[in-house]
Protein backbone atom coordinates (compact mmCIF):
# COMPACT_ATOMS: atom_id res chain seq x y z
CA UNK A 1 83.99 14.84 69.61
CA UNK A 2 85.35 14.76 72.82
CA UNK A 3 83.26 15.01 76.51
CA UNK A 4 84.53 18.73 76.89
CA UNK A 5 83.50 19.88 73.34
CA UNK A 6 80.09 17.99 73.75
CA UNK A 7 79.63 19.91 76.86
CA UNK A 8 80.27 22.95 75.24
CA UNK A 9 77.70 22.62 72.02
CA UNK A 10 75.13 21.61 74.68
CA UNK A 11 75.47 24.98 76.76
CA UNK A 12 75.39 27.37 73.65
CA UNK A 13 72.15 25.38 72.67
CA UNK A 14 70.46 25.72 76.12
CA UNK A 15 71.89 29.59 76.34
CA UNK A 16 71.20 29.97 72.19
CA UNK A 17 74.56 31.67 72.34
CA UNK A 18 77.66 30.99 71.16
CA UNK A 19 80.71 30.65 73.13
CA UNK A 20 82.49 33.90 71.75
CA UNK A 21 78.50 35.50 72.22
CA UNK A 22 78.81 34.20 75.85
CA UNK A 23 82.58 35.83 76.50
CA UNK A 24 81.43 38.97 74.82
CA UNK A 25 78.43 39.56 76.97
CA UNK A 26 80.47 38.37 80.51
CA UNK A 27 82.78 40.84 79.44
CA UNK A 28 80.28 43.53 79.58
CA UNK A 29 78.73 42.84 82.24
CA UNK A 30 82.32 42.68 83.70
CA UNK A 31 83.31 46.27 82.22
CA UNK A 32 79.45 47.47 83.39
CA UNK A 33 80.33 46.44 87.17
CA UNK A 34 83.25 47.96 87.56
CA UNK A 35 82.40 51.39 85.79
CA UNK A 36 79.90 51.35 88.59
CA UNK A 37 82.85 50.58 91.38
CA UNK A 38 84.59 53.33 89.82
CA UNK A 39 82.49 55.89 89.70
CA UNK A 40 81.97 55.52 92.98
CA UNK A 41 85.26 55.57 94.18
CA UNK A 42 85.81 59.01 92.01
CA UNK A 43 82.57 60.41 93.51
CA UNK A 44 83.60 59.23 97.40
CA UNK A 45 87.10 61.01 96.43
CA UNK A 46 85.50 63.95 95.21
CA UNK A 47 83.40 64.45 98.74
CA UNK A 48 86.03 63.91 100.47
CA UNK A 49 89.15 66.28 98.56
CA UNK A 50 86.14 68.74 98.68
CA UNK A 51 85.76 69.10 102.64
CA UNK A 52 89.97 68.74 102.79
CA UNK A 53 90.05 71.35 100.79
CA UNK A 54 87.54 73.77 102.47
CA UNK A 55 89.40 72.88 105.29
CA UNK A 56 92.90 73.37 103.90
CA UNK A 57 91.53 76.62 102.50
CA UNK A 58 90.15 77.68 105.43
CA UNK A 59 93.04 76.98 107.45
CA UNK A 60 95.48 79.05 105.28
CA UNK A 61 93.08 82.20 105.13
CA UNK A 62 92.68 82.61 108.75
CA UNK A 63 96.18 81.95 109.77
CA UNK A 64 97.31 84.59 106.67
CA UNK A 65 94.33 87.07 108.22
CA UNK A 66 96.30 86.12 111.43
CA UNK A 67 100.21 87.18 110.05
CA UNK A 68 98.72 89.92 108.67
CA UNK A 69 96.55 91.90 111.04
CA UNK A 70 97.74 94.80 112.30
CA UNK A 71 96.13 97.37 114.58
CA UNK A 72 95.36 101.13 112.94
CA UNK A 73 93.68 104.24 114.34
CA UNK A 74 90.65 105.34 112.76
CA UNK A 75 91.45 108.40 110.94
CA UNK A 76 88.23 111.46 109.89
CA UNK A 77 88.14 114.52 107.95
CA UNK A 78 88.94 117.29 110.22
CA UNK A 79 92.64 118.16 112.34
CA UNK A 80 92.18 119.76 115.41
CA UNK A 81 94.29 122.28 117.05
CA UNK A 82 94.07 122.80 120.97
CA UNK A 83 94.81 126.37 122.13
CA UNK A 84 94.95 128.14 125.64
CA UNK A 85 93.98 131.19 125.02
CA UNK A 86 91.10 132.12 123.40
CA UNK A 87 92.61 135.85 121.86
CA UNK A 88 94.74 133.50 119.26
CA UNK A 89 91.39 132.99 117.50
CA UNK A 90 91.39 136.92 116.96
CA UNK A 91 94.84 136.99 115.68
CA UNK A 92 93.63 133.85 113.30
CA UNK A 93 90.76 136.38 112.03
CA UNK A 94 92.74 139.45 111.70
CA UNK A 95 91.27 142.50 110.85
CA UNK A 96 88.35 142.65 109.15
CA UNK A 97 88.82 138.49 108.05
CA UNK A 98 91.52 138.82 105.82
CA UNK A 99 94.31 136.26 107.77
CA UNK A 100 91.43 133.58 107.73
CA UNK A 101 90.57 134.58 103.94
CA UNK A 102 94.45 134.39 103.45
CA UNK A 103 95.09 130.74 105.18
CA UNK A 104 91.88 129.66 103.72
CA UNK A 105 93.01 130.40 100.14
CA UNK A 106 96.55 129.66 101.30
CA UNK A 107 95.90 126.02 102.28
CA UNK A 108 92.61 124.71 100.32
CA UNK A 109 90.81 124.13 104.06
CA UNK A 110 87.65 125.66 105.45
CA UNK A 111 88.81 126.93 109.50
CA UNK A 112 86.21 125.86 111.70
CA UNK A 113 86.79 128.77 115.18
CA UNK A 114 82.91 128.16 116.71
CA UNK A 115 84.06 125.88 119.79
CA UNK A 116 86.21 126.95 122.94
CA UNK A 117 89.46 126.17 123.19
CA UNK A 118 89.97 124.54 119.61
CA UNK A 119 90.54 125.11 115.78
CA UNK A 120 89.08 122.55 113.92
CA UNK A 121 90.20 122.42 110.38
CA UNK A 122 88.27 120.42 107.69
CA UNK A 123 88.93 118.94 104.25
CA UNK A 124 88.34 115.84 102.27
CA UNK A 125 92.36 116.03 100.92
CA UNK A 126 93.89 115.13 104.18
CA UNK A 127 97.55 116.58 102.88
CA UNK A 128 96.27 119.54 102.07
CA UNK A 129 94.63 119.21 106.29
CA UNK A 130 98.27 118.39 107.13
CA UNK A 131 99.85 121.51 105.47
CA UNK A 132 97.13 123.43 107.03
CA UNK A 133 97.79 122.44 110.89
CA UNK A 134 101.79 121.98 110.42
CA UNK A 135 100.93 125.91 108.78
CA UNK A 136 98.74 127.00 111.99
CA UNK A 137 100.94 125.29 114.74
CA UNK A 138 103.40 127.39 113.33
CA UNK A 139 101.78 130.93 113.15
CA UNK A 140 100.62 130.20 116.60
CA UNK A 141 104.11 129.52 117.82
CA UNK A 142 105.56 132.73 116.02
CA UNK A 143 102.44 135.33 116.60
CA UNK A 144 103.15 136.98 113.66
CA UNK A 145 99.80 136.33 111.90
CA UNK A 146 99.82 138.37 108.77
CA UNK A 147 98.62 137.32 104.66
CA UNK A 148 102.21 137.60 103.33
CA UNK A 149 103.56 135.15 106.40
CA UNK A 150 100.56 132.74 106.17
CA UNK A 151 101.54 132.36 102.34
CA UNK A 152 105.32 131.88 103.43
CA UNK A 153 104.85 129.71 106.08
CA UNK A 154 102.14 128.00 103.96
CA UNK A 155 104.98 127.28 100.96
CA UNK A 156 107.46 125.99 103.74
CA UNK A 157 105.35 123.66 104.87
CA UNK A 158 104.24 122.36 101.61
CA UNK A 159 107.94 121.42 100.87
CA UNK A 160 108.71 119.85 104.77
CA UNK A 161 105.20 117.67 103.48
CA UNK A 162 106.62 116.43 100.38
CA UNK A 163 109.68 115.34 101.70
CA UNK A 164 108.00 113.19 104.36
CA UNK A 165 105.81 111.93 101.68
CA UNK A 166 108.84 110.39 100.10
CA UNK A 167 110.29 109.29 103.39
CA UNK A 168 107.13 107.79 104.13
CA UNK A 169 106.87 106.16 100.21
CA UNK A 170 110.28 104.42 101.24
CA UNK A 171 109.14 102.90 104.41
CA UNK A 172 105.94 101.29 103.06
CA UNK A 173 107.96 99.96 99.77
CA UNK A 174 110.80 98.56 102.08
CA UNK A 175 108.52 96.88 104.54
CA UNK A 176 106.61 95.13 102.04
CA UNK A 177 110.26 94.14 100.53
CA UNK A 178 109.94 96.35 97.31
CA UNK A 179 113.05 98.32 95.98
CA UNK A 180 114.26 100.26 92.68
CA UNK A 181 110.70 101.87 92.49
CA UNK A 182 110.24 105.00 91.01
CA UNK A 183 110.57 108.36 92.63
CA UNK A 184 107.25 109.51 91.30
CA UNK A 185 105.61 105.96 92.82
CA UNK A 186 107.76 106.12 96.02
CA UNK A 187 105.90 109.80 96.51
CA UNK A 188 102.18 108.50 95.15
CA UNK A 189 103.33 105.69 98.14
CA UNK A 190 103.76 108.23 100.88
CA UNK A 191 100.69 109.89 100.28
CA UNK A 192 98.89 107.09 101.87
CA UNK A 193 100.12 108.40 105.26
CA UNK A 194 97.44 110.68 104.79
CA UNK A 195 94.56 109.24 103.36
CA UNK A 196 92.29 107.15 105.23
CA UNK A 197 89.12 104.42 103.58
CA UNK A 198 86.63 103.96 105.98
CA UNK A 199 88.17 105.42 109.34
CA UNK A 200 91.33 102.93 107.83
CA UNK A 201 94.52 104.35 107.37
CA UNK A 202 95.79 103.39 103.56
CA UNK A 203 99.15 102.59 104.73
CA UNK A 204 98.17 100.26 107.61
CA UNK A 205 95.34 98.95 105.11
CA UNK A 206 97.78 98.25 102.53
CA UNK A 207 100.57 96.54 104.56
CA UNK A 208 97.97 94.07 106.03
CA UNK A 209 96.66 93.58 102.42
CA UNK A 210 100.50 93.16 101.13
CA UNK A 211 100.89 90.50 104.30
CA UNK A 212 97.98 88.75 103.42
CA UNK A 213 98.68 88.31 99.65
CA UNK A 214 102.55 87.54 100.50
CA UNK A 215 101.23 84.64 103.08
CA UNK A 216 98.26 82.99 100.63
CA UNK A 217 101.20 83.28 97.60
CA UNK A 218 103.36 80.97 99.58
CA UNK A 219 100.75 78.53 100.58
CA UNK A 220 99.92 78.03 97.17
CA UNK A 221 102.61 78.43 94.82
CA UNK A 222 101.52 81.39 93.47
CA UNK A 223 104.38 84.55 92.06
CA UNK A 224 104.82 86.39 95.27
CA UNK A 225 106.01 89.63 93.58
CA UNK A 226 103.20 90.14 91.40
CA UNK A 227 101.18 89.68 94.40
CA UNK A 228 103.12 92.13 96.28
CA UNK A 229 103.56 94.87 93.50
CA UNK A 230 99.06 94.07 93.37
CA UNK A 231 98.86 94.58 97.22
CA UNK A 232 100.81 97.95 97.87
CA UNK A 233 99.64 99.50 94.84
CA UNK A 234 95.86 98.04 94.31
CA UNK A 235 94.26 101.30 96.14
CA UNK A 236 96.97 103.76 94.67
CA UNK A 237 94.15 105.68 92.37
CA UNK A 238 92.83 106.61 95.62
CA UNK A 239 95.62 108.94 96.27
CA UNK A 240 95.22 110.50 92.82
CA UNK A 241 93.65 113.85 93.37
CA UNK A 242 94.48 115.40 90.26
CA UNK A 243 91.62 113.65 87.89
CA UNK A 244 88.35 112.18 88.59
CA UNK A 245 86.72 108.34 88.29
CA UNK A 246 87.06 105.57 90.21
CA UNK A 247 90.02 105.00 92.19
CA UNK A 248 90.10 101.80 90.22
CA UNK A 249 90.45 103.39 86.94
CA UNK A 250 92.91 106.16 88.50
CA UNK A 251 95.48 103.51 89.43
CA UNK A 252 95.72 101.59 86.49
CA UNK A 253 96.20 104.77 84.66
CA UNK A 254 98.57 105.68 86.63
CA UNK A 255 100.35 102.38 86.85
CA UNK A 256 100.73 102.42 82.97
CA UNK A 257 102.59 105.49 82.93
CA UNK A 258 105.33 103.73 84.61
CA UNK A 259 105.08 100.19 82.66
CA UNK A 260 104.31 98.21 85.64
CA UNK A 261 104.14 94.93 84.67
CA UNK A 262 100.65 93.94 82.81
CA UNK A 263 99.88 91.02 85.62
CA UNK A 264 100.57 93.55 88.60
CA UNK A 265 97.88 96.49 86.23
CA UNK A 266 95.49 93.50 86.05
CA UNK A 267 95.96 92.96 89.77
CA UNK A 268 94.53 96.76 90.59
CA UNK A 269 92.09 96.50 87.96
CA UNK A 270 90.10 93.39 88.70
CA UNK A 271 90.76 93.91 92.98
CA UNK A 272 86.71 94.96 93.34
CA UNK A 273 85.58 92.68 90.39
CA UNK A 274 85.17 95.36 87.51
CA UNK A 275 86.87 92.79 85.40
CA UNK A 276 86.79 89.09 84.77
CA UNK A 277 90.25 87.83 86.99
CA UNK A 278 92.94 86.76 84.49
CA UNK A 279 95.20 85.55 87.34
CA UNK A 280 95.96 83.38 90.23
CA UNK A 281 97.79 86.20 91.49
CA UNK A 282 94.91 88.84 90.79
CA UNK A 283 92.12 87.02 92.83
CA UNK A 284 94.72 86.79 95.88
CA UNK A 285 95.03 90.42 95.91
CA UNK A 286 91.14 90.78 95.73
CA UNK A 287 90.76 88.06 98.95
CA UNK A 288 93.98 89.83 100.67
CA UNK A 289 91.96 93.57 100.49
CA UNK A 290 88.56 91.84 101.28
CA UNK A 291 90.22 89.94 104.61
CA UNK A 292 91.54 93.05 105.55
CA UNK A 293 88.65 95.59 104.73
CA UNK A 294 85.93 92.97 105.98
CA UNK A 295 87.59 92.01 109.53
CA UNK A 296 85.67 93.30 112.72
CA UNK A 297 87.10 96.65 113.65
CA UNK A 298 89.04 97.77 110.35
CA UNK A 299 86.95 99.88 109.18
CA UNK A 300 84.63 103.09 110.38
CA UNK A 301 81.78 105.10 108.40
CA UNK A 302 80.13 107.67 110.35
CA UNK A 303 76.39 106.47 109.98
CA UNK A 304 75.13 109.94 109.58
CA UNK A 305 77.62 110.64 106.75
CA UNK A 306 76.56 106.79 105.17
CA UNK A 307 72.56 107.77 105.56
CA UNK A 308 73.07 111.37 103.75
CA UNK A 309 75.58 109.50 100.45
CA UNK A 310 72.65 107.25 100.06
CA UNK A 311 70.03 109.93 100.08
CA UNK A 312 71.48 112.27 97.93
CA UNK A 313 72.24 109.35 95.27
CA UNK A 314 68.86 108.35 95.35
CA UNK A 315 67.67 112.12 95.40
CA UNK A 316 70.04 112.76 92.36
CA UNK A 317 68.22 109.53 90.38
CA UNK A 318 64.89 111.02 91.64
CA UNK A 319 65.50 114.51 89.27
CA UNK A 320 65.42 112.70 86.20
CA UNK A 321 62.58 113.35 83.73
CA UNK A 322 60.54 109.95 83.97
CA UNK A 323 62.36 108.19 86.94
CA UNK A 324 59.48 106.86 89.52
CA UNK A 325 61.27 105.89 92.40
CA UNK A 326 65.31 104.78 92.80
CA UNK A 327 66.72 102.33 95.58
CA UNK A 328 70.40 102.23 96.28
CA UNK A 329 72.13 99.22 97.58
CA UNK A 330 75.82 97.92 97.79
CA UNK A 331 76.40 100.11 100.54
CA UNK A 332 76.01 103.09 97.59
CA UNK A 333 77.88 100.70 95.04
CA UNK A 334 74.95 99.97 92.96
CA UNK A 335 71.01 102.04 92.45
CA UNK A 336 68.49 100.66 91.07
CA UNK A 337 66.02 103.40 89.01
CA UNK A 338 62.73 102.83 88.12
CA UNK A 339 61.49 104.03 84.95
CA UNK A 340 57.56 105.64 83.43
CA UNK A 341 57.77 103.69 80.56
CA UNK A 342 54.77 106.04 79.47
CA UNK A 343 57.14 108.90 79.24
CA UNK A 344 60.82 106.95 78.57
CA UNK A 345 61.41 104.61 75.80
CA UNK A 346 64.12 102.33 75.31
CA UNK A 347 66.94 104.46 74.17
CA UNK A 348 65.90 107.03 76.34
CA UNK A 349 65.97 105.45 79.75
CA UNK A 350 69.73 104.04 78.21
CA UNK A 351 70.11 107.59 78.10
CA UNK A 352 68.93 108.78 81.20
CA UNK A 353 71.10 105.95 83.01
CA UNK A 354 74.48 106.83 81.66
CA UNK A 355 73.66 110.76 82.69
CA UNK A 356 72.54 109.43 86.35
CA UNK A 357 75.61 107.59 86.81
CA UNK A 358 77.61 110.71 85.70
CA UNK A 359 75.93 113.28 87.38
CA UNK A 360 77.33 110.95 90.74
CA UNK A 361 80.17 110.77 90.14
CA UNK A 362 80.76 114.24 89.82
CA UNK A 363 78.65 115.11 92.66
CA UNK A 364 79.39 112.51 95.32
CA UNK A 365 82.42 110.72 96.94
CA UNK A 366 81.55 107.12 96.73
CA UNK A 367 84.17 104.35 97.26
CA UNK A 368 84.52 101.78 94.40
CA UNK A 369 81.98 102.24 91.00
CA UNK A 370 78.82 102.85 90.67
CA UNK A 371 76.39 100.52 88.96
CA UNK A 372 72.83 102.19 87.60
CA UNK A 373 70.77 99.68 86.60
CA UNK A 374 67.84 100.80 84.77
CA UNK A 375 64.32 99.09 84.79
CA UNK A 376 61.42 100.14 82.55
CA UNK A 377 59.01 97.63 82.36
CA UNK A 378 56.00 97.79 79.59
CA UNK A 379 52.42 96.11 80.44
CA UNK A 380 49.32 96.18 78.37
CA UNK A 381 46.05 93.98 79.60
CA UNK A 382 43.09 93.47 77.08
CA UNK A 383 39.37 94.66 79.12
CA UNK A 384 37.54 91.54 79.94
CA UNK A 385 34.59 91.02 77.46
């Protein structure tokens, strides 16, 4: 046996291990080691792609916010009309009301005649407030302020209105760089030079939401039409007067009729978080609208009108056989109702809940859905012996 060998035999008896025993367990301890040295590598990159990437992402939201801003005038419920002479007002009335009862019924809009020196007209459907003033401005200019003129004048204008609506449908679509759309969208489009969210005026609101998207689409890859088709058209149900629900609902409907692709549908119907997002493309429309709704200065709620939508939802809740006390929240989005379990049981205050959230709707203009959330707790204590 040679020196090296002898050398050898005497180790593995000192260690009581033999040599392949001994390369085995170095090898562990090797592979043990640098499992550690690797992990934390990976965990030192981790920390440090996470603050690039809050900072990358940070980065490319403000400087989309900043491509896309764009200045608006806050926009209410009611036209005024400024006269100089107070005797129009008595032309306005005719005798015995019937020209006011005529444009009234004429134009959908209640004529407000109580202050000097102005007409105040008033509606919720700003196009029909549009046809109404065009419709006064009009009479006022002509004098001849008679039923069967109102109703002519009234029919005129309702056609001059609809063809700026599609003039107005083309303008949005082009800017946003949209073509081949249909007629009956182009129109639906125009409409939004009328209708105003918050004090925000839907076609200044949609173009900043459209230059968002566009912006955060290129930064990361993502299909820029889909986003684009999801921007203009994600608050479309809010220009469709002729059902009711939630403007949500409204536009996808409406989308479907015209077989809009499935990804732009999903786009509208996930942009307030109703639904799971399914897309890339569908949560970029939902940060594009909340970047533009959620800047300082975009938007305006009178704070009386805000106070009086959250006490009549919570007064509605309150009328409910076996409802203690309701709490809305969400800025009216969601109400909380507190049920008498003594007089509700389970299925009941189920019951109750769905009728609550109906009886809303119906009754009260609230933007987005409504959530009722139901709580009927049950407690029983034994007396103390």
């Amino acid at each position: 046996m040679d020196p090296k060998q002898k050398y050898i035999q005497k180790l593995e008896e000192i260690a009581r291990l033999s040599s392949d025993e001994a390369k085995k367990l170095l090898i562990e301890e090797v592979k043990n080691d640098a499992k550690s040295d690797i992990a934390k590598i990976i965990r030192e990159a981790e920390e440090e792609a996470k603050l690039t990437a809050k900072k990358k992402s940070q980065e490319i939201l403000a400087d989309a916010m900043m491509h896309g801003s764009l200045d608006y005038i806050a926009e209410y419920t009611v036209s005024v009309i400024k006269i100089q002479e107070e005797d129009v007002k008595g032309r306005i009335i005719g005798k015995e009301g019937r020209n006011i009862r005529a444009f009234e019924t004429a134009t959908g809009v209640d004529v407000g005649l109580d202050e000097e020196g102005i007409i105040r007209l008033s509606s919720f459907d700003s196009i029909r407030r549009e046809v109404a003033k065009r419709t006064l401005e009009k009479l006022i200019k002509d004098t001849r302020i008679q039923p069967f003129r109102i109703e002519e004048v009234v029919k005129q204008t309702q056609k001059e209105v609809a063809d700026i609506l599609v003039e107005e449908g083309e303008k949005i679509a082009q800017e946003v760089g949209i073509f081949n759309l249909h007629p009956d969208l182009i129109s639906m489009l125009g409409r939004f030079k009328f209708r105003s969210s918050f004090g925000q005026n839907l076609i200044s609101h949609s173009l900043e939401v459209a230059k968002i998207g566009v912006h955060l689409a290129q930064e990361i890859g993502a299909n820029e039409e889909i986003v684009k088709l999801g921007c203009l058209f994600h608050d479309i149900g809010k220009v469709v007067s002729d059902k009711e629900g939630s403007h949500v609902q409204l536009g996808v409907d409406f989308l479907q009729k015209y077989k809009l692709p499935k990804e732009v549908i999903n786009c509208v119907a996930e942009h307030h978080e109703d639904k799971p997002f399914s897309s890339v493309e569908s949560v970029l429309v939902y940060i594009a609208d909340s970047a533009s709704g959620g800047r300082p200065g975009a938007r305006h709620e009178d704070v009386e009108e805000y106070a009086k939508r959250i006490r009549d939802m919570e007064g509605i809740a309150k009328s409910f056989e076996g409802v203690q006390d309701a709490y809305a929240f969400e800025a009216g989005r969601e109400i909380r109702v507190i049920i008498d379990s003594k007089k509700l049981d389970d299925i009941e205050t189920t019951i109750t809940a769905k009728k609550i959230k109906e009886e809303i709707d119906k009754k009260l203009i609230v933007p987005g859905v409504v959530r009722v959330t139901a709580i009927r707790e049950f407690r029983t204590s034994e007396p103390k012996e």
